[in-house]
PDB file of N, CA and C in Angstrom:
ATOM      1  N   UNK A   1      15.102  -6.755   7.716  1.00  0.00           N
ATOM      2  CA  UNK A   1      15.221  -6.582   6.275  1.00  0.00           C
ATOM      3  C   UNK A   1      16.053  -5.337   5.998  1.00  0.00           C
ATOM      4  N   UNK A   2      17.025  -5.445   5.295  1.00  0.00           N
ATOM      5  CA  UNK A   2      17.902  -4.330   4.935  1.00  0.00           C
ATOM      6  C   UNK A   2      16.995  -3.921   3.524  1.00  0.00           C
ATOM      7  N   UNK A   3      16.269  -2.332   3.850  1.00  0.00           N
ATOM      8  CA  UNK A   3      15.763  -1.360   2.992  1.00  0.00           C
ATOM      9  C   UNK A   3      16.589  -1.340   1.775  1.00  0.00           C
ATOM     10  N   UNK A   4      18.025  -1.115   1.678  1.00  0.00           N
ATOM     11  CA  UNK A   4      18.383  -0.466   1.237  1.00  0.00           C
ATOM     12  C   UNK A   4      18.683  -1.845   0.129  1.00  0.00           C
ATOM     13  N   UNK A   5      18.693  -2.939   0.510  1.00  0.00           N
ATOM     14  CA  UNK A   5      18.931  -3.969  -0.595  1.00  0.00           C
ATOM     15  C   UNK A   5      17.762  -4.297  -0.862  1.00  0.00           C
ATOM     16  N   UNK A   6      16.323  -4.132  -0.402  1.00  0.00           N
ATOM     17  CA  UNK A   6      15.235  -4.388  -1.435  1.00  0.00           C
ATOM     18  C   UNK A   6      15.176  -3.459  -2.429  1.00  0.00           C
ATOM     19  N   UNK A   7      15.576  -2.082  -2.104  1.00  0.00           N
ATOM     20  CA  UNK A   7      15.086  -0.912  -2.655  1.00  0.00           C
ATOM     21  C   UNK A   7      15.890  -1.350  -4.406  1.00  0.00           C
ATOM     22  N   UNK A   8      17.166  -1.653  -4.180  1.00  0.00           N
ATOM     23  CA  UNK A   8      17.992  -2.311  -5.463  1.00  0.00           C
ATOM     24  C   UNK A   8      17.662  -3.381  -5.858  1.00  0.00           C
ATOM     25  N   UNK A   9      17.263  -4.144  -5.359  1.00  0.00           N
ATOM     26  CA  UNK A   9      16.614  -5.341  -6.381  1.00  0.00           C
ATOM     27  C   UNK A   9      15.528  -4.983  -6.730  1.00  0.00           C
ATOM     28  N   UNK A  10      14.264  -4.247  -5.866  1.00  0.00           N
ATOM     29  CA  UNK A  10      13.032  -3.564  -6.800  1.00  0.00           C
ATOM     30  C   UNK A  10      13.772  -2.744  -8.017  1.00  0.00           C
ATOM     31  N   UNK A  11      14.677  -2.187  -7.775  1.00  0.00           N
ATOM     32  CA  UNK A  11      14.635  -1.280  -9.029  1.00  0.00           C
ATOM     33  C   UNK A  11      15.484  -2.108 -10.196  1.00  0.00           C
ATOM     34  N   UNK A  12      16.615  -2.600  -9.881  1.00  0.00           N
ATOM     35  CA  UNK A  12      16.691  -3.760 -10.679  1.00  0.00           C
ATOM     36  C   UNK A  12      16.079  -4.334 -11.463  1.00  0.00           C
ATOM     37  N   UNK A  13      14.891  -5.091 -10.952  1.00  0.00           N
ATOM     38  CA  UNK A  13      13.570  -6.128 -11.537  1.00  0.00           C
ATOM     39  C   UNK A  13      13.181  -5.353 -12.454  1.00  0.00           C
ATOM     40  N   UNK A  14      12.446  -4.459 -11.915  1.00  0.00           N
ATOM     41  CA  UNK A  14      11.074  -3.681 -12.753  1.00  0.00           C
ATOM     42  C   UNK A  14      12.396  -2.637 -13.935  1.00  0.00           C
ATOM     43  N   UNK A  15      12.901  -1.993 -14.032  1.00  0.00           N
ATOM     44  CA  UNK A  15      14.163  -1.591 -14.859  1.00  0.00           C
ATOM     45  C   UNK A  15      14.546  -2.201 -15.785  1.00  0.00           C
ATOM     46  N   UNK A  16      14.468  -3.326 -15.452  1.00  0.00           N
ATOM     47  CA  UNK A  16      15.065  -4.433 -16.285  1.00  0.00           C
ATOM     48  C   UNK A  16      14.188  -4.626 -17.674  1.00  0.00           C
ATOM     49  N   UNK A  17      12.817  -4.589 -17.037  1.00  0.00           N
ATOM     50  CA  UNK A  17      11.805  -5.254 -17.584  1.00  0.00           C
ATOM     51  C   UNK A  17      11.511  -6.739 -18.482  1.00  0.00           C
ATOM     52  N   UNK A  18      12.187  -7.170 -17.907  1.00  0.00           N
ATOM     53  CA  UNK A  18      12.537  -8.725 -18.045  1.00  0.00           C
ATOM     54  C   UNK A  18      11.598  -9.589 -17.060  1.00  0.00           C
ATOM     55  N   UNK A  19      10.255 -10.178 -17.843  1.00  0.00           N
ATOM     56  CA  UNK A  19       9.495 -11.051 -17.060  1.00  0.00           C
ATOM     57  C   UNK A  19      10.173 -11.808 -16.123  1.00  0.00           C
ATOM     58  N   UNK A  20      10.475 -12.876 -16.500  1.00  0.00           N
ATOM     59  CA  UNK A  20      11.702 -13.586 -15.572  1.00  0.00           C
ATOM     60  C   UNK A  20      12.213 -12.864 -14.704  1.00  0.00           C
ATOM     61  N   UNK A  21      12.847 -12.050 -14.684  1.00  0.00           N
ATOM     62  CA  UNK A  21      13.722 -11.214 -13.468  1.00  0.00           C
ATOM     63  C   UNK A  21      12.824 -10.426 -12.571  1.00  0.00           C
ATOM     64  N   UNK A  22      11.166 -10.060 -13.288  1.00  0.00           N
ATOM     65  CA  UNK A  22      10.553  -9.697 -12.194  1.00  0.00           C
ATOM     66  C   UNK A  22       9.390 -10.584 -11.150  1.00  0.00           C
ATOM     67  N   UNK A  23       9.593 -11.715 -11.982  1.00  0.00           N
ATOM     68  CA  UNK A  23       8.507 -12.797 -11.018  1.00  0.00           C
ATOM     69  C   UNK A  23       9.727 -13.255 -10.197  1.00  0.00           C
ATOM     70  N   UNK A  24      10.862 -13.378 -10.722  1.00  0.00           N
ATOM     71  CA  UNK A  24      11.991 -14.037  -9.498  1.00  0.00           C
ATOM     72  C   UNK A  24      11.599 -13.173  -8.314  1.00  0.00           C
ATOM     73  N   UNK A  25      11.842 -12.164  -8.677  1.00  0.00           N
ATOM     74  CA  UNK A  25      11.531 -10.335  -7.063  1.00  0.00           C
ATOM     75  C   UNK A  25      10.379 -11.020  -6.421  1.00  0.00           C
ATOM     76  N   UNK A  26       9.732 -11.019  -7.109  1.00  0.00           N
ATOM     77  CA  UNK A  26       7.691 -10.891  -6.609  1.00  0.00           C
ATOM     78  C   UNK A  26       8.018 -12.055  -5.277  1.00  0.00           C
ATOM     79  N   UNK A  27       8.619 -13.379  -6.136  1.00  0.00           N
ATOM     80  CA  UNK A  27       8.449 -14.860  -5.200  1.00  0.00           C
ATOM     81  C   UNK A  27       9.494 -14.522  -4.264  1.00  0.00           C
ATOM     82  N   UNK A  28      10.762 -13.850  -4.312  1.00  0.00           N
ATOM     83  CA  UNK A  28      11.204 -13.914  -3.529  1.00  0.00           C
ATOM     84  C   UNK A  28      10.965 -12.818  -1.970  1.00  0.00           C
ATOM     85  N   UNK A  29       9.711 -12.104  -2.360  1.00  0.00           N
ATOM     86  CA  UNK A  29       9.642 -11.310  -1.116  1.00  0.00           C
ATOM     87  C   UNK A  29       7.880 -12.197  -1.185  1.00  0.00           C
ATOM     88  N   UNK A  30       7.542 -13.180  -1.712  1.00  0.00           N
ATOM     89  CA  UNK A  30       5.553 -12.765  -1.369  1.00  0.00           C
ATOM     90  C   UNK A  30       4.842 -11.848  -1.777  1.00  0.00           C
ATOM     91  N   UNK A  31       5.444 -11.173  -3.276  1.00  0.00           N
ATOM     92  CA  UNK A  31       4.656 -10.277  -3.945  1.00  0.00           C
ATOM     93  C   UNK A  31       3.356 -11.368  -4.686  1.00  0.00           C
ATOM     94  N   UNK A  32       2.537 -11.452  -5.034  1.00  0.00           N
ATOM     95  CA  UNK A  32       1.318 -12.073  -5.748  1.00  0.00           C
ATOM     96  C   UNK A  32       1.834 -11.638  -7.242  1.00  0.00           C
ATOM     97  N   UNK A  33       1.597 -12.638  -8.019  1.00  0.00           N
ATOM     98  CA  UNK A  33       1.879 -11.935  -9.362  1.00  0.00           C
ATOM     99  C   UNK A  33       0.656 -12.654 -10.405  1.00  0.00           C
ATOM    100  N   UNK A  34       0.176 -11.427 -10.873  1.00  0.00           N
ATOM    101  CA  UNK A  34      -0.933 -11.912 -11.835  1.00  0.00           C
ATOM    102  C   UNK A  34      -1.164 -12.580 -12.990  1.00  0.00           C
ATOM    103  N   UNK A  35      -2.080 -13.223 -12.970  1.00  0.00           N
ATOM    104  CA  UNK A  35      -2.125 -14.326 -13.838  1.00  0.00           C
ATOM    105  C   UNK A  35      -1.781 -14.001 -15.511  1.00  0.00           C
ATOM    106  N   UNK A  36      -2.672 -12.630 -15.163  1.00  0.00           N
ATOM    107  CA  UNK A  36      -3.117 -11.939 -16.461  1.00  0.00           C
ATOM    108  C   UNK A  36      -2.342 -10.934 -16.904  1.00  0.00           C
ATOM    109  N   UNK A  37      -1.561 -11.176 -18.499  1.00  0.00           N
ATOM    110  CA  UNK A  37      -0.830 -11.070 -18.852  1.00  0.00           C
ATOM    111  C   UNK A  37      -0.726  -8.965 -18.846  1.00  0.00           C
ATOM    112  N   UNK A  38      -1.852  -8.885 -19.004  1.00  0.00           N
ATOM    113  CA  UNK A  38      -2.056  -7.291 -19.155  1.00  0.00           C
ATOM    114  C   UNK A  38      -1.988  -7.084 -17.601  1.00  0.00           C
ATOM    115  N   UNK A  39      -2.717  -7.199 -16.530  1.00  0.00           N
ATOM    116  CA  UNK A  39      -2.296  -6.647 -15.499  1.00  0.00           C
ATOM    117  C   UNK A  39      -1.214  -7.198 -14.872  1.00  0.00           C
ATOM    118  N   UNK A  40      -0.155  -7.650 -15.145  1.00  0.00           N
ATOM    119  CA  UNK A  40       1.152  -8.161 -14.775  1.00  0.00           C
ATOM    120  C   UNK A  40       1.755  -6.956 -15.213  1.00  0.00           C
ATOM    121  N   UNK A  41       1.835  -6.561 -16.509  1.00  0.00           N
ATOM    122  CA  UNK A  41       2.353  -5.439 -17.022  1.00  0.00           C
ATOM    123  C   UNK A  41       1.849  -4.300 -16.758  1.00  0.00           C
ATOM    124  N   UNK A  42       0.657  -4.242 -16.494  1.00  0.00           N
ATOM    125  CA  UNK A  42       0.174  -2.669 -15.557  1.00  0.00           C
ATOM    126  C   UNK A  42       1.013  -2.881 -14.112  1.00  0.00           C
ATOM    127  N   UNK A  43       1.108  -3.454 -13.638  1.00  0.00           N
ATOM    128  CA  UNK A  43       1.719  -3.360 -12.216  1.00  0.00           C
ATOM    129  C   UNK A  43       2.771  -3.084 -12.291  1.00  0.00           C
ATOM    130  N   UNK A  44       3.660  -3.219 -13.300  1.00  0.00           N
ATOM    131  CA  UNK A  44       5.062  -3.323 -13.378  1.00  0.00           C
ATOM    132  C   UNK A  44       5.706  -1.698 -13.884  1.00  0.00           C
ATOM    133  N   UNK A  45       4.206  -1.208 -14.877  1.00  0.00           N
ATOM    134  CA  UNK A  45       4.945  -0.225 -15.378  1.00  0.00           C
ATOM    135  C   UNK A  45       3.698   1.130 -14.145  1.00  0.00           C
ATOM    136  N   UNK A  46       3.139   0.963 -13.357  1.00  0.00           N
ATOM    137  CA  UNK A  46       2.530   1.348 -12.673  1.00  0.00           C
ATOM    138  C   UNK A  46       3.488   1.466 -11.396  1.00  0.00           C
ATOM    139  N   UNK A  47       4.262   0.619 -11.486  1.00  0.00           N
ATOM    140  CA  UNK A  47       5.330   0.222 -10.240  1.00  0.00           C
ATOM    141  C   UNK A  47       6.567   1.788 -10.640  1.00  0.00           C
ATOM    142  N   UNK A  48       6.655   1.413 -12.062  1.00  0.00           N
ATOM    143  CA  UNK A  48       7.935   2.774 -12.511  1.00  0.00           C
ATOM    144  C   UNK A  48       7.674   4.243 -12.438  1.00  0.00           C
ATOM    145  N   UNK A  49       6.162   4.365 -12.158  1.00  0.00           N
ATOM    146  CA  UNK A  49       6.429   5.484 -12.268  1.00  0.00           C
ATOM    147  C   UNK A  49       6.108   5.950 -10.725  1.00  0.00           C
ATOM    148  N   UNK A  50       5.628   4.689  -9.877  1.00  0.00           N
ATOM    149  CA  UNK A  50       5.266   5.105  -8.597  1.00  0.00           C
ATOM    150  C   UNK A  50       7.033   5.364  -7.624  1.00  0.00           C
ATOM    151  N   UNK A  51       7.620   4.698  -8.426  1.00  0.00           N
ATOM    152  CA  UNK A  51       9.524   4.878  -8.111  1.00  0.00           C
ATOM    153  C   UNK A  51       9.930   6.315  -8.546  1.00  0.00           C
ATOM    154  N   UNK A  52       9.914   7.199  -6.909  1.00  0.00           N
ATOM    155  CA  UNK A  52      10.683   7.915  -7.524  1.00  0.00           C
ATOM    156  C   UNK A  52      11.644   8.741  -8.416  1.00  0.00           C
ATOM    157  N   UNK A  53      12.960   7.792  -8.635  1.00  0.00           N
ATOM    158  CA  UNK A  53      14.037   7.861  -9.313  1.00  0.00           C
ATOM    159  C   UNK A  53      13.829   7.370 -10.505  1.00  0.00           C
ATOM    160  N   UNK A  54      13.003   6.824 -10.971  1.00  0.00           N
ATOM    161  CA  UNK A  54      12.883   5.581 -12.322  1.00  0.00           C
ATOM    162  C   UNK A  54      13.494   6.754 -13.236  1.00  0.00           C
ATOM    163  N   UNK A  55      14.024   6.131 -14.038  1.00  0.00           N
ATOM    164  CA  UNK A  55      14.794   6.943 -15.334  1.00  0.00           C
ATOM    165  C   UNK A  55      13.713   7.428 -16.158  1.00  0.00           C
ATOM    166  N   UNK A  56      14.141   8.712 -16.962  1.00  0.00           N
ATOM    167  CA  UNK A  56      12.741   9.409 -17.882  1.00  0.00           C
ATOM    168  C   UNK A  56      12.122   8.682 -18.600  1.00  0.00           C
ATOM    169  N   UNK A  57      13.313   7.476 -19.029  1.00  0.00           N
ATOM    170  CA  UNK A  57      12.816   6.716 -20.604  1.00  0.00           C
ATOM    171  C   UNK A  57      11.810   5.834 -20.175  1.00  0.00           C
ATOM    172  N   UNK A  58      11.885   4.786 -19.048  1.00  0.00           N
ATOM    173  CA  UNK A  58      11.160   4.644 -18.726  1.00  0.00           C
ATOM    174  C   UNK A  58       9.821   5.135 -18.377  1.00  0.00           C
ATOM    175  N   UNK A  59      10.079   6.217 -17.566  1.00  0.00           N
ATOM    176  CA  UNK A  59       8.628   6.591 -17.115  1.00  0.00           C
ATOM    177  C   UNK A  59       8.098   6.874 -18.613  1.00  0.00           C
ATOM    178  N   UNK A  60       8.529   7.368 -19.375  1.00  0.00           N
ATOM    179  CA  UNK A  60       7.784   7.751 -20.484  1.00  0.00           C
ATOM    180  C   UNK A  60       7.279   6.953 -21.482  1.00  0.00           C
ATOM    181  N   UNK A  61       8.011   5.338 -21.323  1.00  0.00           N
ATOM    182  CA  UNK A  61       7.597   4.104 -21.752  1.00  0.00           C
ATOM    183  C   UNK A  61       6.276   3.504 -21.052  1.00  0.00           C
ATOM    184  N   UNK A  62       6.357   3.804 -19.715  1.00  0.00           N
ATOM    185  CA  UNK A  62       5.556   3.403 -18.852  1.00  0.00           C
ATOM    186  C   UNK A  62       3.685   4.027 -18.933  1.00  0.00           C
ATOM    187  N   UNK A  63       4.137   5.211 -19.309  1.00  0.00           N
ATOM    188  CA  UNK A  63       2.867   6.174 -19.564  1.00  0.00           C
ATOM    189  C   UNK A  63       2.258   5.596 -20.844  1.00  0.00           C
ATOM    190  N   UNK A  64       3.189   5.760 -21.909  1.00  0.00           N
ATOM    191  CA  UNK A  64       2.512   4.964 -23.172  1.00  0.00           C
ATOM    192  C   UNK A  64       1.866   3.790 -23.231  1.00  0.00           C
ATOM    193  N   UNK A  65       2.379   2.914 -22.663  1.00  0.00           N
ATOM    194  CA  UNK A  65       1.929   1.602 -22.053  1.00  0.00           C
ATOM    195  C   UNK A  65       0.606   1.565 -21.316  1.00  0.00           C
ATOM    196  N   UNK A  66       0.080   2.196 -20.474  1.00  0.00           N
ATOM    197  CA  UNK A  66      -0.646   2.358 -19.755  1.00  0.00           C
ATOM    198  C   UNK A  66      -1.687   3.018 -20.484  1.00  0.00           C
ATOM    199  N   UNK A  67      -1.647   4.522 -21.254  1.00  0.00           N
ATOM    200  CA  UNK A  67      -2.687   4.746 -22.039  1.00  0.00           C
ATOM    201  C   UNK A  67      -2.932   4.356 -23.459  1.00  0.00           C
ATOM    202  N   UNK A  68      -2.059   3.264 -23.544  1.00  0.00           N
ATOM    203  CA  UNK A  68      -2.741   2.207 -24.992  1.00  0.00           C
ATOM    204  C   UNK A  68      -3.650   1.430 -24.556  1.00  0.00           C
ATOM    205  N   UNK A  69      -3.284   1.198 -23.298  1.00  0.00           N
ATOM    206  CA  UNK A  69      -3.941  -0.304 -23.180  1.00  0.00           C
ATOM    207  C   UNK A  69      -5.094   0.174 -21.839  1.00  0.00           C
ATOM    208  N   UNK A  70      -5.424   1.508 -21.761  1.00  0.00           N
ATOM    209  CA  UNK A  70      -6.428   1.536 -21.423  1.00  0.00           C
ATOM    210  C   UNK A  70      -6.696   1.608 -19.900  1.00  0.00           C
ATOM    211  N   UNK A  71      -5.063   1.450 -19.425  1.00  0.00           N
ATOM    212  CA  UNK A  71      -4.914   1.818 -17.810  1.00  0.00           C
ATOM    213  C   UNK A  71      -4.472   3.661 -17.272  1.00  0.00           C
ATOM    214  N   UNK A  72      -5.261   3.623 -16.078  1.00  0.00           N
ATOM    215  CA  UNK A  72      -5.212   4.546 -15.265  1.00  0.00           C
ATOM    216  C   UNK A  72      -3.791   4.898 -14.966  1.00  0.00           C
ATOM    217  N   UNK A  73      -2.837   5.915 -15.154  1.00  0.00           N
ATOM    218  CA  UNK A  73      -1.413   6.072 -14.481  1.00  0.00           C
ATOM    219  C   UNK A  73      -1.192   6.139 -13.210  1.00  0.00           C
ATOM    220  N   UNK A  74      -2.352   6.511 -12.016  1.00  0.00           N
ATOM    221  CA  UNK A  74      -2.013   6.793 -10.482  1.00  0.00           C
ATOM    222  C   UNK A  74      -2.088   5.007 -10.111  1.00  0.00           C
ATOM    223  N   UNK A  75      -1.389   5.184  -9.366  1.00  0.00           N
ATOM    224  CA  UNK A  75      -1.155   4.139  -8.561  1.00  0.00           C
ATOM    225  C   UNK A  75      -2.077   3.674  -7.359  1.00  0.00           C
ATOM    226  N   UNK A  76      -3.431   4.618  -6.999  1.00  0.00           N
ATOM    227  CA  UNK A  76      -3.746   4.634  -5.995  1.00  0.00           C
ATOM    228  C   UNK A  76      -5.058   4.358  -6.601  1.00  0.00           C
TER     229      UNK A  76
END
């Protein structure tokens, strides 16, 4: 597996934030993707801020997201 081309399509997908473009990622490596519409979107924006590089706007979209709706920000 070339790292360096998952690492761009993960960031791609989840960046995007385009449902579609991130269940395409999930199926195409054997990620599980949840049924449930709220933890689909915790994973995703749980995913941005666990990314290094993710852009500010994001992460700072990502945080809001997470403490509206009542999710934890660590990833762990």
């Amino acid at each position: 597996m070339n790292i360096k081309k998952f690492v761009k399509e993960r960031n791609e997908a989840m960046f995007s934030l385009e449902k579609e473009k991130i269940v395409a990622y999930c199926k195409k490596y054997d990620v599980p993707v949840p049924e449930n519409e709220q933890v689909f979107w915790a994973g995703v924006y749980k995913s941005i801020l666990a990314i290094e590089n993710s852009p500010e706007h994001l992460r700072q979209k990502a945080i809001e997201w997470l403490d509206e709706h009542g999710f934890k920000r660590t990833t762990c």
